[in-house]
Protein backbone atom coordinates (compact mmCIF):
# COMPACT_ATOMS: atom_id res chain seq x y z
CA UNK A 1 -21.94 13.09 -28.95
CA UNK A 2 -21.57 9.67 -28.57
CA UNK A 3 -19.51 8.01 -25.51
CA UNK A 4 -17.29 5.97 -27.27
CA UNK A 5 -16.10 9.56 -29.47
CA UNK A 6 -16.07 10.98 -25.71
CA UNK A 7 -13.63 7.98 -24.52
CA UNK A 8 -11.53 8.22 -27.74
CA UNK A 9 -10.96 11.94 -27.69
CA UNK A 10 -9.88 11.59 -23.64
CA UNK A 11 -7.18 9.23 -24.96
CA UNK A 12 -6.17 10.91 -27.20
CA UNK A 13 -5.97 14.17 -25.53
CA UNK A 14 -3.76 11.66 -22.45
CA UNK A 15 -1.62 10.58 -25.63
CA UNK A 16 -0.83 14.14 -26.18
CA UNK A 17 -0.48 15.19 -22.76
CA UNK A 18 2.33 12.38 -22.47
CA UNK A 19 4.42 14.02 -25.05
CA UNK A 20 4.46 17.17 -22.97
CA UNK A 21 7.16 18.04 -21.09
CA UNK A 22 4.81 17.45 -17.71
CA UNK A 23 6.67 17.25 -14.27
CA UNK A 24 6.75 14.76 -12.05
CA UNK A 25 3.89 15.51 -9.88
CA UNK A 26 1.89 16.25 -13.29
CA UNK A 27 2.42 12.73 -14.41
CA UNK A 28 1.65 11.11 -10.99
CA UNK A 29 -1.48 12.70 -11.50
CA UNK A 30 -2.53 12.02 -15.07
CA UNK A 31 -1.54 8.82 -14.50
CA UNK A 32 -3.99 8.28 -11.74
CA UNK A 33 -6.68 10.23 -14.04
CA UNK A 34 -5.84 7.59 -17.29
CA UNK A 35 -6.24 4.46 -15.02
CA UNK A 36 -9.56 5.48 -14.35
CA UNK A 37 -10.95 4.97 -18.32
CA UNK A 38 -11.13 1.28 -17.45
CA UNK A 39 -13.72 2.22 -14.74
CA UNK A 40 -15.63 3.99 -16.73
CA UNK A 41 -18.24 1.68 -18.28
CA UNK A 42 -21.78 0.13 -17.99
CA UNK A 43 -23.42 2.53 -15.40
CA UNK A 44 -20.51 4.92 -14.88
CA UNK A 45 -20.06 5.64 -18.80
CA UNK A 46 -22.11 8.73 -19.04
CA UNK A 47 -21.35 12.58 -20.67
CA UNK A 48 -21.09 14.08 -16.95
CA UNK A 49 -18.15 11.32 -15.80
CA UNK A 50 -16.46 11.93 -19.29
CA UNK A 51 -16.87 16.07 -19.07
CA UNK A 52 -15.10 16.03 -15.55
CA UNK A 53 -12.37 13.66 -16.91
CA UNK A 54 -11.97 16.49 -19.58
CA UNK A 55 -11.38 18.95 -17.40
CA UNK A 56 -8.56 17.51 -15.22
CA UNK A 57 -6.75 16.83 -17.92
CA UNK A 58 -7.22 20.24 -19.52
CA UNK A 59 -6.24 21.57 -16.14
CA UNK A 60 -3.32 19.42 -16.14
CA UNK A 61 -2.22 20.74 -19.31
CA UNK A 62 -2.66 24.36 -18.93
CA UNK A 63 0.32 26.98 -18.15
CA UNK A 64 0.96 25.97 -15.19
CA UNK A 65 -0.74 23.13 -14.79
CA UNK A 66 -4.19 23.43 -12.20
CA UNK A 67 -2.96 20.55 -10.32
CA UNK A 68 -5.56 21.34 -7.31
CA UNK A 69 -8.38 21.19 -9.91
CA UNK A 70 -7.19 17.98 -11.91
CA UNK A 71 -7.03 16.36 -7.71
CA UNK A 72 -10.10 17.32 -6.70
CA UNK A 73 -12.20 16.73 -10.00
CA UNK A 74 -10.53 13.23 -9.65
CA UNK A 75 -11.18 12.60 -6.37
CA UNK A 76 -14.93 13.39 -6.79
CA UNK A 77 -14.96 10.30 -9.67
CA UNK A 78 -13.11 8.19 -7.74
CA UNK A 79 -15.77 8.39 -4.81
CA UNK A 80 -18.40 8.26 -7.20
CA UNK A 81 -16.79 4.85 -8.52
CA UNK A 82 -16.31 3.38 -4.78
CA UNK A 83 -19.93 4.44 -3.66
CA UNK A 84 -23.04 3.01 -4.50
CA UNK A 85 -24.76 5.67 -6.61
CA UNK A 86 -25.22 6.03 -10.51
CA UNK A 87 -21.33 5.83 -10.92
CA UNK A 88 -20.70 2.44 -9.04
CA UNK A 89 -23.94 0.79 -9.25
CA UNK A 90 -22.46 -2.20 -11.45
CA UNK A 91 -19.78 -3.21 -8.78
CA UNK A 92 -22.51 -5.14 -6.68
CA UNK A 93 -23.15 -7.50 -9.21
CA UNK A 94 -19.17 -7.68 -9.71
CA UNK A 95 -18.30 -8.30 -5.98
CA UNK A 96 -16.59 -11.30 -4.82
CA UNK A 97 -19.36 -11.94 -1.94
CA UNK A 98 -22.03 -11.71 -4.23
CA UNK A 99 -20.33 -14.65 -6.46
CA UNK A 100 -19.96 -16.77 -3.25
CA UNK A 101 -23.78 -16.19 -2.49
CA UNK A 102 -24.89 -17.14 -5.73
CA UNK A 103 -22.89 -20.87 -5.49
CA UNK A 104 -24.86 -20.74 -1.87
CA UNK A 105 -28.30 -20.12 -3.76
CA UNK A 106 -27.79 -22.20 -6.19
CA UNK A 107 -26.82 -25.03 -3.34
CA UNK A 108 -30.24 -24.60 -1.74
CA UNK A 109 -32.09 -24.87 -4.91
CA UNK A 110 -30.33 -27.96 -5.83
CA UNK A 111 -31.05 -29.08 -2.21
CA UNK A 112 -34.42 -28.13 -1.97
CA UNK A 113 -35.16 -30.13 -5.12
CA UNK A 114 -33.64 -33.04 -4.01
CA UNK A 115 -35.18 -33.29 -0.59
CA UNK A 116 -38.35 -32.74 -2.48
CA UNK A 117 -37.75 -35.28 -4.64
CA UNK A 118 -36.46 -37.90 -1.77
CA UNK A 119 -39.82 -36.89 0.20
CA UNK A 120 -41.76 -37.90 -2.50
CA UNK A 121 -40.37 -41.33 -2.91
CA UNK A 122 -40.19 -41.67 1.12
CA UNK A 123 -44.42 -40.75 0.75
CA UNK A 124 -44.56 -42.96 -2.33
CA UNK A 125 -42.99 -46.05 -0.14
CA UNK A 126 -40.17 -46.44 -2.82
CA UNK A 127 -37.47 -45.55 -0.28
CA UNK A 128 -38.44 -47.84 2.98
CA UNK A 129 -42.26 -49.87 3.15
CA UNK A 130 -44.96 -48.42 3.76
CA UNK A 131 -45.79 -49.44 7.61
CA UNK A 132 -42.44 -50.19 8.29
CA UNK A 133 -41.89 -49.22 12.58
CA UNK A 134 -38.39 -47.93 12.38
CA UNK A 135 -38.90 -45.36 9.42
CA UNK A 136 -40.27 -42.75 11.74
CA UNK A 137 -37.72 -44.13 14.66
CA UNK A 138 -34.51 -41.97 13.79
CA UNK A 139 -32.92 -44.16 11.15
CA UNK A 140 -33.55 -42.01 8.30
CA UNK A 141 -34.13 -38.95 10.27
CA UNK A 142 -31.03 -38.75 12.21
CA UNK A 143 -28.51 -39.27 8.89
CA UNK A 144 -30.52 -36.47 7.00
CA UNK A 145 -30.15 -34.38 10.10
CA UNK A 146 -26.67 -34.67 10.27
CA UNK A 147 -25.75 -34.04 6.14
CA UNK A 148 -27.91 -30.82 6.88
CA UNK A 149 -26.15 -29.79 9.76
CA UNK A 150 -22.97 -30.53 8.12
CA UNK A 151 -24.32 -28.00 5.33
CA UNK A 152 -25.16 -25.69 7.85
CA UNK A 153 -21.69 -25.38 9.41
CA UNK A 154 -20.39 -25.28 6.09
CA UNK A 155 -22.04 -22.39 4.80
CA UNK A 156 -21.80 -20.47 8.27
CA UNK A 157 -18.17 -20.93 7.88
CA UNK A 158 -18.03 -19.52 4.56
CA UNK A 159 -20.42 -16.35 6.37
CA UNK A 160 -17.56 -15.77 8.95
CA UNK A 161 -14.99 -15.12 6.12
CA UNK A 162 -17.51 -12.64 4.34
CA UNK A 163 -15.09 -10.04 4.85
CA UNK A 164 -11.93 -11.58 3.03
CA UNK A 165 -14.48 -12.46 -0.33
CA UNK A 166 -15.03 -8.47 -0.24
CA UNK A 167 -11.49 -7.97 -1.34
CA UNK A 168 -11.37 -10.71 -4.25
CA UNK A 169 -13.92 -9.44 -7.04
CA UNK A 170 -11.31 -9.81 -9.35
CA UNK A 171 -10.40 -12.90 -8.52
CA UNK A 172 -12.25 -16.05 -11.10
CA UNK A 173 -15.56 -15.69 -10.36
CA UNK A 174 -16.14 -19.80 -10.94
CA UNK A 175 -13.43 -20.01 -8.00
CA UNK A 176 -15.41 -18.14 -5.93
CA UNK A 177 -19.12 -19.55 -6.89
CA UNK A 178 -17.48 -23.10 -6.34
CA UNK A 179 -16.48 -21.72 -2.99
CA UNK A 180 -20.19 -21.26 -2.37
CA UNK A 181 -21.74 -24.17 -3.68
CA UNK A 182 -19.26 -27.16 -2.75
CA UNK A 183 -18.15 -25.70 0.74
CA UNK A 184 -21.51 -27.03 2.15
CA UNK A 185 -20.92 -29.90 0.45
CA UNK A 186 -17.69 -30.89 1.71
CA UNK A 187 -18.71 -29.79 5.30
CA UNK A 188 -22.02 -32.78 4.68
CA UNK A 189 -19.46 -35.32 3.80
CA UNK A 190 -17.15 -34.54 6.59
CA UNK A 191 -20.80 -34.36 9.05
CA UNK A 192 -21.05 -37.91 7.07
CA UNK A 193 -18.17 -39.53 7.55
CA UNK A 194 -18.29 -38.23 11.35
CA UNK A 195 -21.62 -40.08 11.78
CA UNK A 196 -20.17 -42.97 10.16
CA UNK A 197 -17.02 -43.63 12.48
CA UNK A 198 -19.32 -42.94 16.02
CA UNK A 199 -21.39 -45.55 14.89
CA UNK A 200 -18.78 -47.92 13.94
CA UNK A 201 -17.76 -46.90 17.31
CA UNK A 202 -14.26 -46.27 15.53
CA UNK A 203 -13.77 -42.90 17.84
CA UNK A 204 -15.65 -42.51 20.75
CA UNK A 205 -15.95 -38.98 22.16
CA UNK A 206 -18.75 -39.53 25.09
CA UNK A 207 -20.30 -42.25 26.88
CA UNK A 208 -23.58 -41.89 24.82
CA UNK A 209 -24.89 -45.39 23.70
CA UNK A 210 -25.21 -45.53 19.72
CA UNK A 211 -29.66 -44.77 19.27
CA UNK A 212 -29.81 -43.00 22.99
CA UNK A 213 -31.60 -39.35 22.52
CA UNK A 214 -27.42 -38.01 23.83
CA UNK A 215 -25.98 -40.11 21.14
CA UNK A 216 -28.05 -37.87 18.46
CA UNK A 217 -27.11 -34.46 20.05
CA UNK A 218 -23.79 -35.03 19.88
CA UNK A 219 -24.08 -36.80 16.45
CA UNK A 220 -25.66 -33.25 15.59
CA UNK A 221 -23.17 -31.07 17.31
CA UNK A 222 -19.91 -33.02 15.30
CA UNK A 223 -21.99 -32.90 12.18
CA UNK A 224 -21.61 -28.81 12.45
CA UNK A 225 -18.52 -28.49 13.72
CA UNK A 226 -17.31 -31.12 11.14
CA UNK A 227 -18.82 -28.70 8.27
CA UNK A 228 -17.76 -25.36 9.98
CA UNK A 229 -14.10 -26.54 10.73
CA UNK A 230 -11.92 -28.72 8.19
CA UNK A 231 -9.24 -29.03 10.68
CA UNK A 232 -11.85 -30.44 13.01
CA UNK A 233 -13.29 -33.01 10.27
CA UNK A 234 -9.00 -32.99 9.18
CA UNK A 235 -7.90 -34.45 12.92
CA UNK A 236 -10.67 -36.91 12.82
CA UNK A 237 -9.81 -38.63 9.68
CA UNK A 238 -5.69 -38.48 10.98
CA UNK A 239 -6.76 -40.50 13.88
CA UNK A 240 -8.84 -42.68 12.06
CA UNK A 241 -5.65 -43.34 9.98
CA UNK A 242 -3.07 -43.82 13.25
CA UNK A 243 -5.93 -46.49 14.24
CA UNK A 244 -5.99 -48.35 10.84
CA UNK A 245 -2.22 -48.36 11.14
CA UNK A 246 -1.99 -49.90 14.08
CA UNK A 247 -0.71 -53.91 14.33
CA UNK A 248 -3.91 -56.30 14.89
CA UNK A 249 -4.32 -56.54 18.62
CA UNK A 250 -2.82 -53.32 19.54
């Protein structure tokens, strides 16, 4: 028999059970039984799933009701829904942290190309001459160090929450993808803009001399803490602001 007959026979047989005259615990329980059809789809739409669902109804329905069978034959398809065998195979590819991942994978492919690209033209002497002293010195290296540091705290950040995207799978799963590819993103133009203002010496956090081998560690160390923590790269730009604010002189 097909499923979808299977499916439309359970509701109806749940239509007919809620013109009964079921008690209170009864209908607690049915309930709990219908809001499980939804579930069953995909993966965990087979004749088994749908022959247990028959029978806790039917139990349910029978003079008196079998109200310990109906529980226990639903409790048996509810684990097999939360676990990971046949029944709840599809909710992996549902889950909220597997949305976020795929933004993150489909950051460092992006990436990849792009630094693959920019190395070419850097080999190809499009980007700086070809001979020219200070290309190997730091000034390119140290910027693209920082926007991948930036990246890095970024997408660590979004690794330390991994346990609050398990709870959203229902949420929009372009909300959550987003999440994954632009958080790096942001965190490399907060790393960025950090770079920018210590070497406009705009905020000055150490005595390290803009191009000293101290200046780039910490240059690296803001750059990650500037992508892991927006309230880090948040107070920066603030105090940039009170400083712009401030009367000529002052």
């Amino acid at each position: 028999m097909a499923l979808a007959s299977l499916l439309e026979q359970l509701t109806v047989k749940a239509n007919a059970g809620l013109r009964a005259n079921l008690d209170a615990e009864t209908q607690s329980e049915l309930a709990q039984l219908i809001s499980l059809l939804p579930e069953l789809h995909g993966p965990l739409a087979d004749h088994r799933t749908f022959a247990a669902m028959d029978v806790a109804m039917s139990a349910l329905f029978a003079t008196p009701p079998n109200i310990h069978l109906a529980v226990r034959i639903r409790e048996k398809i509810q684990q097999h829904v939360r676990d990971g065998n046949s029944l709840g195979h599809s909710r992996v590819v549902t889950s909220g942290i597997a949305k976020v991942l795929l933004g993150l994978g489909a950051l460092f492919i992006v990436v990849s190309l792009v630094s693959m690209a920019l190395y070419q033209l850097y080999q190809d002497c499009t980007i700086l001459p070809c001979g020219d002293p200070k290309a190997p010195g730091g000034e390119i290296i140290l910027p693209i160090g920082v926007l991948l540091l930036g990246a890095v705290g970024g997408a660590v950040s979004i690794m330390t929450r991994v346990d609050k995207f398990s709870t959203m799978s229902r949420a929009d799963p372009w909300v959550l993808f987003c999440t994954g590819f632009f958080k790096p993103i942001i965190g490399m133009s907060f790393a960025f803009l950090t770079f920018t203002l210590l070497n406009a010496k705009i905020i000055s956090l150490a005595s390290a001399q803009v191009g000293s081998s101290e200046f780039g560690y910490l240059s690296l160390a803001l750059a990650f803490l500037a992508g892991f923590s927006e309230r880090f790269a948040g107070d920066i730009a603030a105090k940039v602001g009170l400083l712009a604010a401030e009367p000529d002189g002052h």
